[in-house]
Protein backbone atom coordinates (compact mmCIF):
# COMPACT_ATOMS: atom_id res chain seq x y z
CA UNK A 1 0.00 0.00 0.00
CA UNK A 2 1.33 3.46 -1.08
CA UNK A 3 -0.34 6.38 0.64
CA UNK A 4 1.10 8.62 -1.88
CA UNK A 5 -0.69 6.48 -5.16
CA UNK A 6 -4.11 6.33 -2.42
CA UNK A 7 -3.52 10.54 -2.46
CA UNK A 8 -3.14 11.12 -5.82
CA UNK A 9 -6.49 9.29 -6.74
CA UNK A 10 -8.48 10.48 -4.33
CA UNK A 11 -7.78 13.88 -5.18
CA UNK A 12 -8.08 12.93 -9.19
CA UNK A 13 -10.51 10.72 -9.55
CA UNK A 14 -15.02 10.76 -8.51
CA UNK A 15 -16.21 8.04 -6.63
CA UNK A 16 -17.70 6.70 -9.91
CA UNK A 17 -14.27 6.86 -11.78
CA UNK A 18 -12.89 4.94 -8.40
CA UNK A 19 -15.82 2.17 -8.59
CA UNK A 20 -15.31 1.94 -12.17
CA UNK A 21 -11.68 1.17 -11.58
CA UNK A 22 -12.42 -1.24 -9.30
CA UNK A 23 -15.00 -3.12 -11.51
CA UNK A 24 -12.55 -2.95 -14.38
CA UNK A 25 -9.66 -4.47 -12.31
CA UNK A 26 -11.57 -7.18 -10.89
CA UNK A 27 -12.91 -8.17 -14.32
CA UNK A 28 -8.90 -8.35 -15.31
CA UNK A 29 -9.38 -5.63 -18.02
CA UNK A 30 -7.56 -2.09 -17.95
CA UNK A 31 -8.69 0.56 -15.36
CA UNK A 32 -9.93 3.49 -17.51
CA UNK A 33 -7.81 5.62 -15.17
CA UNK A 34 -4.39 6.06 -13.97
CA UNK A 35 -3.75 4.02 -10.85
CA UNK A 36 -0.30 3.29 -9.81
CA UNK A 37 0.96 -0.19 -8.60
CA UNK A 38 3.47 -2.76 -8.98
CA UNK A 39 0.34 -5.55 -10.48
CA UNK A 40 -3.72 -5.71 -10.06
CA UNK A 41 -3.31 -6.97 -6.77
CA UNK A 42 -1.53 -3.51 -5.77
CA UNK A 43 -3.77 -1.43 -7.99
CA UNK A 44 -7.07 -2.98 -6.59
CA UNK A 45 -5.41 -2.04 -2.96
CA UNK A 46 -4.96 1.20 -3.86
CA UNK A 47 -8.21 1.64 -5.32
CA UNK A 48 -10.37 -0.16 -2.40
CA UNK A 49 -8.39 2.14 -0.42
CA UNK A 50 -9.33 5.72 -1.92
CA UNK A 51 -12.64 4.62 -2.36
CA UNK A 52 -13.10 4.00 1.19
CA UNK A 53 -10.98 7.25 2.34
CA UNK A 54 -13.40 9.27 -0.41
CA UNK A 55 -16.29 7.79 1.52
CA UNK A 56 -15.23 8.34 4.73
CA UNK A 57 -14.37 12.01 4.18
CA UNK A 58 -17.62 12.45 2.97
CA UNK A 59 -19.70 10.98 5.64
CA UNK A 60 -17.44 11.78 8.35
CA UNK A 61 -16.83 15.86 6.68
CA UNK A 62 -12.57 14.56 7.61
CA UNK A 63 -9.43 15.38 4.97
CA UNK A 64 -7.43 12.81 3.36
CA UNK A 65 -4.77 12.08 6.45
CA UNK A 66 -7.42 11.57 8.74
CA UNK A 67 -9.41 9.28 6.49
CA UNK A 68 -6.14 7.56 5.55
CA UNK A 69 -5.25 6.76 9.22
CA UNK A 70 -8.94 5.38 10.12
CA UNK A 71 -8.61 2.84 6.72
CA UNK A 72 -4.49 1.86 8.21
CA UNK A 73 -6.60 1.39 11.64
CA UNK A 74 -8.95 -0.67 9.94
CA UNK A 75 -6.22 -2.76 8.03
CA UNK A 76 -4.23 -3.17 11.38
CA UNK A 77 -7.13 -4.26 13.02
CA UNK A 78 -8.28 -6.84 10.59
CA UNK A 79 -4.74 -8.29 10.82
CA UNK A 80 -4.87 -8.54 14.89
């Protein structure tokens, strides 16, 4: 997970672009976008991730950092 990559698309991208991202990645086609990563396991991170941060910052009225630590607190806590 790059924070950077989850920046930059959050601040480029809708929700709709991000979704359609995600759809296009898990049907093993070409994201219509830009998003940055190593393979489509990295890019579908990075895209779950923003999409989740965009959410949050909407419902919760938070920026970016703050919506990045809650989905790293999330990740961490799935892992415990």
């Amino acid at each position: 997970m790059n924070v950077a990559v989850i920046k930059q698309i959050v601040d480029a991208y809708t929700m709709e672009q991000l979704l359609q991202a995600e759809a296009d990645i898990l049907n093993e086609t070409e994201p219509r976008v830009e998003i940055g990563g190593a393979d489509e396991g990295e890019k579908l991170t990075h895209v779950l991730a923003a999409i989740f941060c965009k959410h949050e910052m909407e419902r919760e009225h938070i920026n970016i950092n703050q919506a990045i630590r809650m989905y790293s607190q999330r990740v961490r806590g799935s892992l415990d």
